[in-house]
N, C-alpha and C. Protein backbone atom coordinates (compact mmCIF):
# COMPACT_ATOMS: atom_id res chain seq x y z
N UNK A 1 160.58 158.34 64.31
CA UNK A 1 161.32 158.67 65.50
C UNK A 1 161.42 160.18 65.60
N UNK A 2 161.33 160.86 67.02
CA UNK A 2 161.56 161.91 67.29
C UNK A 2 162.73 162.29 68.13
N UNK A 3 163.51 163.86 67.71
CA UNK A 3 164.53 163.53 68.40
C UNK A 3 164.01 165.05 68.94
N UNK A 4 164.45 165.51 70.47
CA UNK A 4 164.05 166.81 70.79
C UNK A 4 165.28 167.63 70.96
N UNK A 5 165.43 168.53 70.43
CA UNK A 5 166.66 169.52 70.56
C UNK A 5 166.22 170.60 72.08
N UNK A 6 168.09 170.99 72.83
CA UNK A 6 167.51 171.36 73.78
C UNK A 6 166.17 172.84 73.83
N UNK A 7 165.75 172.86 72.77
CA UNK A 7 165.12 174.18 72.92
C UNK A 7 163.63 173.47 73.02
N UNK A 8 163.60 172.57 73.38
CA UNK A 8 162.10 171.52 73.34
C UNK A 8 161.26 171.06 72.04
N UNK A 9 161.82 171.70 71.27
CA UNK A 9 161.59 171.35 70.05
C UNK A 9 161.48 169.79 69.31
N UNK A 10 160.36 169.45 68.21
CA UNK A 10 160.56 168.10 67.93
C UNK A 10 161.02 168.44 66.79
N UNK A 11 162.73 167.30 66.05
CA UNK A 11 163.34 167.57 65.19
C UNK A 11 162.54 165.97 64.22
N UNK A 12 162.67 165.95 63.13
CA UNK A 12 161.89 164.37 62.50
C UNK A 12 163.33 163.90 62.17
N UNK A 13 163.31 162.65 62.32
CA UNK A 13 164.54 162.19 62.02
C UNK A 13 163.80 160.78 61.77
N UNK A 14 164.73 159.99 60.62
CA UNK A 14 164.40 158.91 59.98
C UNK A 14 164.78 157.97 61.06
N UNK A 15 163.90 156.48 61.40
CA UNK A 15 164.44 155.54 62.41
C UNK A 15 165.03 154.87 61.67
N UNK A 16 166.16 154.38 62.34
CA UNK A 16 167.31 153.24 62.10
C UNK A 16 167.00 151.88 63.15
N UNK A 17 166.87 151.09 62.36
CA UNK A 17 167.37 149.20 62.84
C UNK A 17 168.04 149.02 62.17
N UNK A 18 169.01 148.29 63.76
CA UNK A 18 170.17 147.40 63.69
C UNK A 18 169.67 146.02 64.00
N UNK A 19 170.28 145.14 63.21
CA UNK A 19 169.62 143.54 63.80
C UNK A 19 171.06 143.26 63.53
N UNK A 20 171.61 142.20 64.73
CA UNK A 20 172.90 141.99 64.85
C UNK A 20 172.78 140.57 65.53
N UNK A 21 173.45 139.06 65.99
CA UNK A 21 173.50 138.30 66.55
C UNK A 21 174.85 138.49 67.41
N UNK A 22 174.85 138.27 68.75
CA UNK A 22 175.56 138.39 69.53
C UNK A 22 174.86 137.45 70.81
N UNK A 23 176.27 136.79 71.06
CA UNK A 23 175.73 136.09 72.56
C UNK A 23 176.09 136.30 73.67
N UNK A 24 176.80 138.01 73.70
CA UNK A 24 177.15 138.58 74.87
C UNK A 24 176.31 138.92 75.97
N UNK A 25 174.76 139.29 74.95
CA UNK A 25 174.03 139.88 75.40
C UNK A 25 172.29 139.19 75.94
N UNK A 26 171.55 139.34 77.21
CA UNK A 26 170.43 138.60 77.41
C UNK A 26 169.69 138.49 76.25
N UNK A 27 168.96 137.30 76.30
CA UNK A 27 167.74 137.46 75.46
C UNK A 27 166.94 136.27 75.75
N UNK A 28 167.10 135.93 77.60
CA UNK A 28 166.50 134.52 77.98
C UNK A 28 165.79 135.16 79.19
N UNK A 29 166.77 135.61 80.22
CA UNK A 29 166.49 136.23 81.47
C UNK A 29 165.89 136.89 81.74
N UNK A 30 164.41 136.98 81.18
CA UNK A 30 163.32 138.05 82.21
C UNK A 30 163.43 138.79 83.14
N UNK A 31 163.66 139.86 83.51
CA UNK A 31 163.88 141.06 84.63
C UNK A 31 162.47 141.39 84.92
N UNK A 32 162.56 141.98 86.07
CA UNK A 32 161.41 142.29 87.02
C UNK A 32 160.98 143.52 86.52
N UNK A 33 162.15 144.13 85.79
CA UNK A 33 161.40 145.88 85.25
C UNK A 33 161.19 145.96 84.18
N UNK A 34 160.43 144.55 83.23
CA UNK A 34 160.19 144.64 82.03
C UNK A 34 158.63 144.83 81.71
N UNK A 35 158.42 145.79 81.01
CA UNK A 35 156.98 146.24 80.96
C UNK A 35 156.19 144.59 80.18
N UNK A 36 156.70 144.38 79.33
CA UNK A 36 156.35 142.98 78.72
C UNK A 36 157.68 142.05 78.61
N UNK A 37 157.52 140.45 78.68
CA UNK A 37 158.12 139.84 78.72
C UNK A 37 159.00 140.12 77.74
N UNK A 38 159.01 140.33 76.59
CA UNK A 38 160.08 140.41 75.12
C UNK A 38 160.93 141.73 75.32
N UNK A 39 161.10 142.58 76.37
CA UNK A 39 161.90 143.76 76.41
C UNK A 39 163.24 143.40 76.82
N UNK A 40 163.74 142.48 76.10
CA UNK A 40 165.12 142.53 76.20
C UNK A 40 166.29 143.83 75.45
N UNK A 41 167.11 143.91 75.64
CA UNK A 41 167.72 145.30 75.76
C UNK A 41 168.80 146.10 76.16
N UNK A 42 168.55 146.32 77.44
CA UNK A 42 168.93 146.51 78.51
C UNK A 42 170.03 146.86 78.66
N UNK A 43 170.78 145.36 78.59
CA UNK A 43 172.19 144.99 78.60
C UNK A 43 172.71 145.92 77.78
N UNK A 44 171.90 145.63 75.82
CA UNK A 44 172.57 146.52 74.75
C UNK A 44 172.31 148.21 74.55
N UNK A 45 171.64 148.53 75.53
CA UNK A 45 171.63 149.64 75.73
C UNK A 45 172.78 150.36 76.46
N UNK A 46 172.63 149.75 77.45
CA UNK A 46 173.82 150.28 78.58
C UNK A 46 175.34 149.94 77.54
N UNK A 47 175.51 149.05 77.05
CA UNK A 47 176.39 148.78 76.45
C UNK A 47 177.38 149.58 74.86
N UNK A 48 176.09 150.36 74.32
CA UNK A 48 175.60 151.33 73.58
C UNK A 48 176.10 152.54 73.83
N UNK A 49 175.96 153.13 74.88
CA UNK A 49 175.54 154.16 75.37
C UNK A 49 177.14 154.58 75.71
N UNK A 50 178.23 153.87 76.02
CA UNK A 50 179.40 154.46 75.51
C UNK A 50 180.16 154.46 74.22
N UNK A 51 179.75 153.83 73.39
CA UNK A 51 180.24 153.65 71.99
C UNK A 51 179.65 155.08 71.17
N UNK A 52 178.49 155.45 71.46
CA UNK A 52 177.80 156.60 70.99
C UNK A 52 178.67 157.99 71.70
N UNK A 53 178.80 157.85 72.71
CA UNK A 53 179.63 158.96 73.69
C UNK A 53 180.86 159.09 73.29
N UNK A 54 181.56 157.64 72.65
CA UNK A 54 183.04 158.13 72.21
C UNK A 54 183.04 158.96 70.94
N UNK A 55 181.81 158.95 70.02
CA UNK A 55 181.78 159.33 68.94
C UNK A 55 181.06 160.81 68.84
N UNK A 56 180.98 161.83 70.00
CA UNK A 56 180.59 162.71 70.47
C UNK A 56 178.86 163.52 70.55
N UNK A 57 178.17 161.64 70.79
CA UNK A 57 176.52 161.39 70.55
C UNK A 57 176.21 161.36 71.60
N UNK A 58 175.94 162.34 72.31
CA UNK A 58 175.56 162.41 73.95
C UNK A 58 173.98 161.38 73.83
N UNK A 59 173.86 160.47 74.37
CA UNK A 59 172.38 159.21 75.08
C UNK A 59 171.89 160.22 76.14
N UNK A 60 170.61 161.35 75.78
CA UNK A 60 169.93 161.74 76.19
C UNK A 60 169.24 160.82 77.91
N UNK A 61 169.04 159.51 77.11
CA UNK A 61 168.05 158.72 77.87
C UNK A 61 168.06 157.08 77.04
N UNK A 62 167.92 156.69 77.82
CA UNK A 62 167.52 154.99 77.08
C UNK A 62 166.36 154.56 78.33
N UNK A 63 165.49 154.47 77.28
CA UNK A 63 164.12 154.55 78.00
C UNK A 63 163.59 152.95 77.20
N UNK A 64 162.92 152.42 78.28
CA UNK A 64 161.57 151.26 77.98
C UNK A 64 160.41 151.22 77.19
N UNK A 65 159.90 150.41 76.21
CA UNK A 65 158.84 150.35 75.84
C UNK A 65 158.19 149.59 75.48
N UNK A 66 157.33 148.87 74.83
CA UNK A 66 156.24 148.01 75.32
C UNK A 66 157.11 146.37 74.40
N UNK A 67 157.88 147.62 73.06
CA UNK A 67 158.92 146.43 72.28
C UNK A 67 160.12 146.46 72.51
N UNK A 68 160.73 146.75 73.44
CA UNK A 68 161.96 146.64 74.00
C UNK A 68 162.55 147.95 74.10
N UNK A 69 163.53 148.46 74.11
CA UNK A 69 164.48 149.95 74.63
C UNK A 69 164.96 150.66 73.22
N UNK A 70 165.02 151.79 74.11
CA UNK A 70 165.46 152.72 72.80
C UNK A 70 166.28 153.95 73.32
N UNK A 71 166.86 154.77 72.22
CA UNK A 71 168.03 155.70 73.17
C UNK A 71 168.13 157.03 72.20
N UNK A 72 167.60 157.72 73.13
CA UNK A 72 167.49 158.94 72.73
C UNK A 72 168.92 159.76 72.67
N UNK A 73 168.95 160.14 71.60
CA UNK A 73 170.54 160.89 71.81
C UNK A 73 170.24 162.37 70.90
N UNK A 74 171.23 163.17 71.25
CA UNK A 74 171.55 164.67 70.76
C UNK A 74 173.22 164.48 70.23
N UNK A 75 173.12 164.49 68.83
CA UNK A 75 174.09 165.13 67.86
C UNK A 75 174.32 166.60 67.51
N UNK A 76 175.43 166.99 68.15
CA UNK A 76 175.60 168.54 67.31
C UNK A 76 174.48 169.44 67.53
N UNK A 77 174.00 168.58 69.02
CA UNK A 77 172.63 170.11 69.81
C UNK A 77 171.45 169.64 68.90
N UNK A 78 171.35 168.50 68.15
CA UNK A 78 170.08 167.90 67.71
C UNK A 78 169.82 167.11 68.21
């Protein structure tokens, strides 16, 4: 995983998986803006994306990809 600091720079940072069961969240409902059928996400992204913000992890972006979503964030200007 790459994380870019604002100076455009690529910082290396180790990737983290989370595997969690929850039935809050899709993982049946196909959406029309899924690059491949298995990009479920979405939901746990958006959902994400303030839990990281309370903890002062600005979500750059939560972007699509061919295996489901991912979320770019800046810690401490990294």
């Amino acid at each position: 995983m790459l994380c870019h600091n604002l100076a455009g720079g690529a910082l290396s940072v180790s990737m983290k998986e989370i595997t969690f069961k929850n039935d809050s969240f899709n993982l049946s409902a196909k959406k029309n803006n899924f690059i491949n059928p298995c990009c479920y996400g979405e939901d746990v992204a958006n959902w994400f994306k303030p839990q990281m913000e309370a903890l002062d992890i600005d979500v750059i972006e939560i972007y699509q990809e061919d295996w489901g979503l991912g979320n770019e964030l800046l810690f401490q200007g990294q």
